[in-house]
Protein backbone atom coordinates (compact mmCIF):
# COMPACT_ATOMS: atom_id res chain seq x y z
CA UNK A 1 -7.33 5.53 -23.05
CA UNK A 2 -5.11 7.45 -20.64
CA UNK A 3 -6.54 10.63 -17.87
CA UNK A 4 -3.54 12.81 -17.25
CA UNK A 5 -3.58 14.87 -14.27
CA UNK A 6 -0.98 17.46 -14.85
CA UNK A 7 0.15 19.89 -11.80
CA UNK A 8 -2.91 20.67 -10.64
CA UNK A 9 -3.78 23.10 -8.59
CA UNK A 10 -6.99 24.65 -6.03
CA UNK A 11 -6.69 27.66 -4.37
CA UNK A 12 -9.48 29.40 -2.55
CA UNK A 13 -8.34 32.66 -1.34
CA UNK A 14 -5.64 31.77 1.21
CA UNK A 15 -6.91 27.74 1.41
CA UNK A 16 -5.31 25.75 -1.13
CA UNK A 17 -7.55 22.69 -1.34
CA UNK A 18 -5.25 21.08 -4.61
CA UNK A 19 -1.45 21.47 -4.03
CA UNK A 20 0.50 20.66 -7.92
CA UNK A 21 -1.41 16.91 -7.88
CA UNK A 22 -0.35 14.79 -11.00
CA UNK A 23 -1.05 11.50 -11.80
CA UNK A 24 -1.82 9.36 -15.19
CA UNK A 25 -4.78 6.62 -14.90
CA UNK A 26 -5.47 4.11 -17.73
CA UNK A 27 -8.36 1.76 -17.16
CA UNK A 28 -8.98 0.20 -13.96
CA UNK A 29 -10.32 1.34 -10.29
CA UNK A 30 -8.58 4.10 -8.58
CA UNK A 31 -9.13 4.66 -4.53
CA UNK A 32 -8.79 7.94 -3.93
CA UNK A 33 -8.46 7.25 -0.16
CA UNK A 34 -8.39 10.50 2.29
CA UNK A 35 -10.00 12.03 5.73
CA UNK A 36 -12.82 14.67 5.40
CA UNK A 37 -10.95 18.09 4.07
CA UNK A 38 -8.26 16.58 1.92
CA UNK A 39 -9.10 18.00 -1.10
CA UNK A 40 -10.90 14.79 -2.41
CA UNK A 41 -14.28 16.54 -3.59
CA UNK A 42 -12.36 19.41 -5.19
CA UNK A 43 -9.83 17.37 -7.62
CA UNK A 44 -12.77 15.23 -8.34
CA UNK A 45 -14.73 18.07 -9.49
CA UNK A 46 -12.02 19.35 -11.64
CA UNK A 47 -11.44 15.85 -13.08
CA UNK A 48 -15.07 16.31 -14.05
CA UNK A 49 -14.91 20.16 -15.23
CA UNK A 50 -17.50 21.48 -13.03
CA UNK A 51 -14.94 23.37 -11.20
CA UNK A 52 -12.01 25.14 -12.80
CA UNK A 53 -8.78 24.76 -12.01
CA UNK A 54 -6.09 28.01 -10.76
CA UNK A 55 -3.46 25.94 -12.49
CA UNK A 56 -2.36 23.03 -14.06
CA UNK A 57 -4.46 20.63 -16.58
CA UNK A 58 -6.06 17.41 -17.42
CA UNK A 59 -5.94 15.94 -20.39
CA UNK A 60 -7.74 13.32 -21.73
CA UNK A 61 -5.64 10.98 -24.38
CA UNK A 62 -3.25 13.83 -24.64
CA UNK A 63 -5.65 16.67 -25.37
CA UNK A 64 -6.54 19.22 -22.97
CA UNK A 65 -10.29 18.82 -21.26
CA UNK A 66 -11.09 22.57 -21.83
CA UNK A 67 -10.21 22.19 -25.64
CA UNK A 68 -12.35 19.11 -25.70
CA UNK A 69 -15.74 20.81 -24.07
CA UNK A 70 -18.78 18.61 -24.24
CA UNK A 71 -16.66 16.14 -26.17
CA UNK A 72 -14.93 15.40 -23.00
CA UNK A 73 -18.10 15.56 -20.86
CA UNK A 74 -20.12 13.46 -23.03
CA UNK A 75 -17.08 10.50 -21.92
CA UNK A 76 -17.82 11.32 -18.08
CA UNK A 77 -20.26 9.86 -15.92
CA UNK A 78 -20.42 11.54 -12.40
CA UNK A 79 -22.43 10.73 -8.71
CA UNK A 80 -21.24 13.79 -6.98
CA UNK A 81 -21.15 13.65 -3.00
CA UNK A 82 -24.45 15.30 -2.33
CA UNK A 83 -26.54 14.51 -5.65
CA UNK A 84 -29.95 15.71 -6.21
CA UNK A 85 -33.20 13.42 -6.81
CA UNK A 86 -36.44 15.03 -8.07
CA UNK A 87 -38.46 13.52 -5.04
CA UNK A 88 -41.82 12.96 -7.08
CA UNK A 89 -40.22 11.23 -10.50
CA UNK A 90 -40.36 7.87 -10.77
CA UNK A 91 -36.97 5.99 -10.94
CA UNK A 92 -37.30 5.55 -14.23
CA UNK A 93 -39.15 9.29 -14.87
CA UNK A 94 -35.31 10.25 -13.52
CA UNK A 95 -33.47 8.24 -15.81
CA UNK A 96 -35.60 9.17 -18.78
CA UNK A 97 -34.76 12.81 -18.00
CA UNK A 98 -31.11 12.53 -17.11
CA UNK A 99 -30.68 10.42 -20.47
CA UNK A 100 -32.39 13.68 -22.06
CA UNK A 101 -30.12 16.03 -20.63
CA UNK A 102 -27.45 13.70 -22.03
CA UNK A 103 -28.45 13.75 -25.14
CA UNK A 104 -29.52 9.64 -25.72
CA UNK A 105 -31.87 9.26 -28.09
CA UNK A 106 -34.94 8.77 -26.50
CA UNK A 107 -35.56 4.81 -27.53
CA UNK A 108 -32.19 3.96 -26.70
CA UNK A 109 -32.45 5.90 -23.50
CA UNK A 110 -35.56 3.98 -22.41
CA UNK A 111 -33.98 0.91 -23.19
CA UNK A 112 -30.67 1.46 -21.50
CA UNK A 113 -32.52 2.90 -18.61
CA UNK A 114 -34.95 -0.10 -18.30
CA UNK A 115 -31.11 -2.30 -18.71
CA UNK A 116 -29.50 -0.31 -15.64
CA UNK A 117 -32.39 -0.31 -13.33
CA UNK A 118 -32.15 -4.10 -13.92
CA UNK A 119 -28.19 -4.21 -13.25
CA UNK A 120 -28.36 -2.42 -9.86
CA UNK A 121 -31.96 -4.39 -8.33
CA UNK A 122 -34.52 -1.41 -8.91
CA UNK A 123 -36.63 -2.61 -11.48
CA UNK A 124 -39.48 -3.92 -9.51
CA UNK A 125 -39.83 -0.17 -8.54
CA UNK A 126 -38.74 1.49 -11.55
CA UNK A 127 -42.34 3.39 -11.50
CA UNK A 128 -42.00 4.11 -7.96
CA UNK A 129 -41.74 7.56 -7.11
CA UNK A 130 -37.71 8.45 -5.96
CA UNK A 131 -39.26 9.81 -2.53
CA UNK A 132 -40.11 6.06 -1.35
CA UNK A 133 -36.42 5.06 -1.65
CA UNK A 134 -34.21 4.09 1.54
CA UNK A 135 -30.32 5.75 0.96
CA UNK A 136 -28.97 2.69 -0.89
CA UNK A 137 -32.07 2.50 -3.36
CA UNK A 138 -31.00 6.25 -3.79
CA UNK A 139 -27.51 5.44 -4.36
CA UNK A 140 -28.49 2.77 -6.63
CA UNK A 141 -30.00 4.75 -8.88
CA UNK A 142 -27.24 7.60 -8.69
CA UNK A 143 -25.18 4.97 -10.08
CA UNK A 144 -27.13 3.97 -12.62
CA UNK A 145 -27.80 7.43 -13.64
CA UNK A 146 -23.94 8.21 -13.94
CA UNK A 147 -23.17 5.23 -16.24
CA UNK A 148 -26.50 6.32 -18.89
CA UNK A 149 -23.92 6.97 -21.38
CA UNK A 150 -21.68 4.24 -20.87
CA UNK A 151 -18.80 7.08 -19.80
CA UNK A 152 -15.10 6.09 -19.93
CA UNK A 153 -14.57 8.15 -17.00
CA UNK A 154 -16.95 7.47 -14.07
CA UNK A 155 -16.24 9.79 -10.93
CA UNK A 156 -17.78 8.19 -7.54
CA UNK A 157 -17.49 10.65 -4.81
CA UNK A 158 -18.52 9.48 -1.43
CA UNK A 159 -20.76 7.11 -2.73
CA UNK A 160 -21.76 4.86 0.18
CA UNK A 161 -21.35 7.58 2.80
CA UNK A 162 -24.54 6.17 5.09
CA UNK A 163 -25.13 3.29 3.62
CA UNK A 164 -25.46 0.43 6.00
CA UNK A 165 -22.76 -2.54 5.47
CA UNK A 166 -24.79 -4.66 3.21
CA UNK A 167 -25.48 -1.51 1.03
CA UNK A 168 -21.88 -0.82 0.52
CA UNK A 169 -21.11 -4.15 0.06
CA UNK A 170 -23.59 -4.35 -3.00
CA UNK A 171 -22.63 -1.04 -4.23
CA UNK A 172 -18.95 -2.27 -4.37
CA UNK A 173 -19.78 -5.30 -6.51
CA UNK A 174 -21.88 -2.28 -8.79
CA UNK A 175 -18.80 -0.35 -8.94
CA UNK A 176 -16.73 -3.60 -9.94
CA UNK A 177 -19.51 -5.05 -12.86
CA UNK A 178 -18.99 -1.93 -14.36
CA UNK A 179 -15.57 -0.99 -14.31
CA UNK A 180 -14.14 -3.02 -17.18
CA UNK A 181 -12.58 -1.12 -19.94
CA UNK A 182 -13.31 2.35 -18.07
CA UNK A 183 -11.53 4.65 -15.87
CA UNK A 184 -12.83 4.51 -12.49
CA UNK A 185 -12.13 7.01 -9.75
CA UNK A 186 -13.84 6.56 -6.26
CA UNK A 187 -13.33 9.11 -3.94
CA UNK A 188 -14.09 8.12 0.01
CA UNK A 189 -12.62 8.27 3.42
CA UNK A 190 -14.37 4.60 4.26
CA UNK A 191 -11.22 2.05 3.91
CA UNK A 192 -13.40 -1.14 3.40
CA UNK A 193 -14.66 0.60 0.13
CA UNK A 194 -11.68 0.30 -1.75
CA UNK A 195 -9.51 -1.95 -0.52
CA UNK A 196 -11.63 -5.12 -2.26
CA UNK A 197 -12.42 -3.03 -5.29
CA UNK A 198 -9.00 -0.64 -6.28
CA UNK A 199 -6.44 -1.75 -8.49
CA UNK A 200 -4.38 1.36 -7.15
CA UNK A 201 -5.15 3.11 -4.24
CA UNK A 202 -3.88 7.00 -3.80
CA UNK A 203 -3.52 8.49 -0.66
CA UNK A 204 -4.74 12.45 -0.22
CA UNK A 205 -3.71 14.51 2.79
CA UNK A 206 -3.75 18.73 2.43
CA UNK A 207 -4.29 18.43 -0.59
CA UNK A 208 -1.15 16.35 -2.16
CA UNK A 209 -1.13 12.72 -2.87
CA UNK A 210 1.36 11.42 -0.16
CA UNK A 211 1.31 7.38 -0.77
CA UNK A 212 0.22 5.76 -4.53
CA UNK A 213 0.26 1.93 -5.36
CA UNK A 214 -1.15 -1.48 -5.66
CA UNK A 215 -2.92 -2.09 -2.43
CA UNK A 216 -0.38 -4.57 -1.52
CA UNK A 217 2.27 -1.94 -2.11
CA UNK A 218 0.34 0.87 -0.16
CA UNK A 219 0.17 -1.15 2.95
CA UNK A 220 3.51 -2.37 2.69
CA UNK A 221 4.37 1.50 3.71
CA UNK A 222 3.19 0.84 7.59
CA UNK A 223 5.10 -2.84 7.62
CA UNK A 224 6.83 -2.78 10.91
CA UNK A 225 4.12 -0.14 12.74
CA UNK A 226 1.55 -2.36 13.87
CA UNK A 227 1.59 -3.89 17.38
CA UNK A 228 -0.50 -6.41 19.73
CA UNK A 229 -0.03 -5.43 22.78
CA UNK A 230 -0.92 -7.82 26.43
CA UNK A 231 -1.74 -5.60 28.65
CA UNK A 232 -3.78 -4.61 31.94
CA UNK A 233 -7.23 -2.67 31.75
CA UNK A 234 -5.41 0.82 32.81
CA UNK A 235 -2.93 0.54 30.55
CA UNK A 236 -4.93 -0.03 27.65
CA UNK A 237 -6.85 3.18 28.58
CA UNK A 238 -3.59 4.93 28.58
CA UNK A 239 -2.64 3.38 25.36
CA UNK A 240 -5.72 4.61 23.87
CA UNK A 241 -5.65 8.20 25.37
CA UNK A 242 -1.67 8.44 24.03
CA UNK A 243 -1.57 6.15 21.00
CA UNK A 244 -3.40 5.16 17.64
CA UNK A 245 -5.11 2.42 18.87
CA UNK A 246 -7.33 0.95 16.45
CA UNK A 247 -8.98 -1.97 18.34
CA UNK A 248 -9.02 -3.41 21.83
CA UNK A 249 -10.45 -6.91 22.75
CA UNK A 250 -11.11 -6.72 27.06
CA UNK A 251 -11.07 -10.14 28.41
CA UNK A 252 -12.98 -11.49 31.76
CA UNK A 253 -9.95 -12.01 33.61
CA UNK A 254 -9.27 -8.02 33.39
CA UNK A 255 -6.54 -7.93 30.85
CA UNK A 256 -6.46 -6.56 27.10
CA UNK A 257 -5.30 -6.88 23.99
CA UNK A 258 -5.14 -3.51 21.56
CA UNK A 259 -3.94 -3.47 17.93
CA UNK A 260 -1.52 0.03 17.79
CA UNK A 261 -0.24 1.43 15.09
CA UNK A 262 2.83 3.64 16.08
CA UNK A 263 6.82 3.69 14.58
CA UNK A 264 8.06 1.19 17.60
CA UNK A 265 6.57 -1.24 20.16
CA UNK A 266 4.29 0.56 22.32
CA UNK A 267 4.79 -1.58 25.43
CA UNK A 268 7.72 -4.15 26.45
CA UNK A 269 6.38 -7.55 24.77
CA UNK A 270 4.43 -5.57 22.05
CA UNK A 271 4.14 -8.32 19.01
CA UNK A 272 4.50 -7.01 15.29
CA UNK A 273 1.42 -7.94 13.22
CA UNK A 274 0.64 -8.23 9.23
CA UNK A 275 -1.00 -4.28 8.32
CA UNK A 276 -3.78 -3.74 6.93
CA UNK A 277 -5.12 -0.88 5.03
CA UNK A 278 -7.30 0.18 7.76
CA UNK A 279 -3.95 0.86 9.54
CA UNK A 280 -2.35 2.88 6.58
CA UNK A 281 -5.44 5.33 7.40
CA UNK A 282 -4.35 5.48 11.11
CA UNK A 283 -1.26 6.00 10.53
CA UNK A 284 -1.60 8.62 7.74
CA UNK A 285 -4.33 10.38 9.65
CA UNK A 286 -3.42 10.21 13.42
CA UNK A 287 -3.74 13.25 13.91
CA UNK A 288 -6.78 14.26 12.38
CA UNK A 289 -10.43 13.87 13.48
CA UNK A 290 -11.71 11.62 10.85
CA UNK A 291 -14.70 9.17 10.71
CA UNK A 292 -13.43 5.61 9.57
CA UNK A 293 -15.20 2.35 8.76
């Protein structure tokens, strides 16, 4: 099973969101891994033929996706960014009627339904109306909606945006119980989301991917660019006003230490440290205005 991503390109009027991306997945978890406006949304919804490229193609085991039509969509399972709930359905009302729309037979669809609502912790409220739900309930059953059909390509995009810690946390092990033998793309800008789940991580900026790996390998890319730095109260102020700093610890006694990621040692005495993927983002995104957790 192999998802070829050939050249492809977005272009709205003078924006181009896509820039000639390319990139083959087999099975496994893919991190798409980018700040707000890097074209993540837009690839993903041409990987899932809701939007249509202006050039390039995917192909799906070597045969073009518009060829394939609703064979290719029946493969897909999607939970798009901002996905709709029908407030007064029950959870499993919703299922029912997105396994309709999909075309299950309705038996099997109320016993895979039933199955799933099981898998991700709703069925003790699978006849409770949708409205009732907290965000990770929601996302819960977004998830559960998008693998009805067991898909061989399931799209996540911004799944656990708002979702409090524990939430994410659960909704990574989801993403992990049901990623064997499938082609898993998550799409986010949150770094702790796929760092414990992707078995490559690639990195978006303007559109292009800029960095593609292993995790391991990814990070390796900022070895040599992250720095604890000793110093005073002021200067850590000034560090942060002038440099990436992604953490500083303030002691009692009026001193600091910061974590910086920057291309050489910030400060005289500035101590190289292991980086993380958290500080791939900095690095990558510096300059840009981006929410990271």
């Amino acid at each position: 099973m192999e998802l070829t991503i050939d050249r492809l390109s977005k272009q709205f009027g003078s924006k181009i969101a896509v820039d000639r991306v390319s990139a083959t997945l087999g099975p496994g978890v893919y991190g798409l891994l980018g700040a707000n406006g890097a074209g993540k949304t837009t690839l993903m919804r041409m990987v899932c033929d809701v939007l249509r490229p202006t050039s390039g193609e995917i192909r799906f085991d070597g045969r073009d996706v518009r060829a394939l039509g609703d064979g290719y969509r029946a493969c897909l399972g999607y939970l798009p960014q901002d996905f709709g709930y029908y407030p007064d359905f029950t959870a499993l009302d919703f299922m029912l009627y997105l396994a309709a729309l999909k075309g299950i037979d309705r038996r099997a669809a109320r016993r895979r339904s039933l199955e799933l609502l099981e898998t991700v912790g709703l069925a003790d409220v699978a006849r409770a109306k949708v409205r009732t739900f907290s965000g990770g309930m929601k996302q819960r059953l977004g998830i559960a909606q998008a693998v009805l059909n067991d898909p061989a390509v399931l799209v996540l995009d911004e799944p656990t945006a708002g979702l409090d810690p524990k939430e994410r946390v659960r909704f990574r092990n989801l993403i992990a119980s049901f990623a064997q033998d499938k082609i898993v793309v998550l799409s986010t800008h949150i770094v702790s989301d796929v760092e414990y789940v992707a078995d490559e991580i690639l990195v978006m900026r303007a559109g292009s991917f800029i960095m593609r790996g292993a995790p391991a390998e990814v990070v390796a890319n900022v070895a040599g660019k992250v720095w604890e730095c000793h110093v005073d109260v002021r200067q850590a102020e000034a560090l942060a006003a002038t440099s990436c700093v992604s953490n500083v610890h303030y002691a009692a006694d009026g001193h600091a230490v910061a974590r910086v990621v920057a291309d050489e040692p910030p400060v005289p005495g500035a101590r190289p440290l292991e980086p993380t993927l958290e500080d791939v983002y900095l690095y990558v995104f510096r300059d840009e205005a981006a929410p990271l957790s």
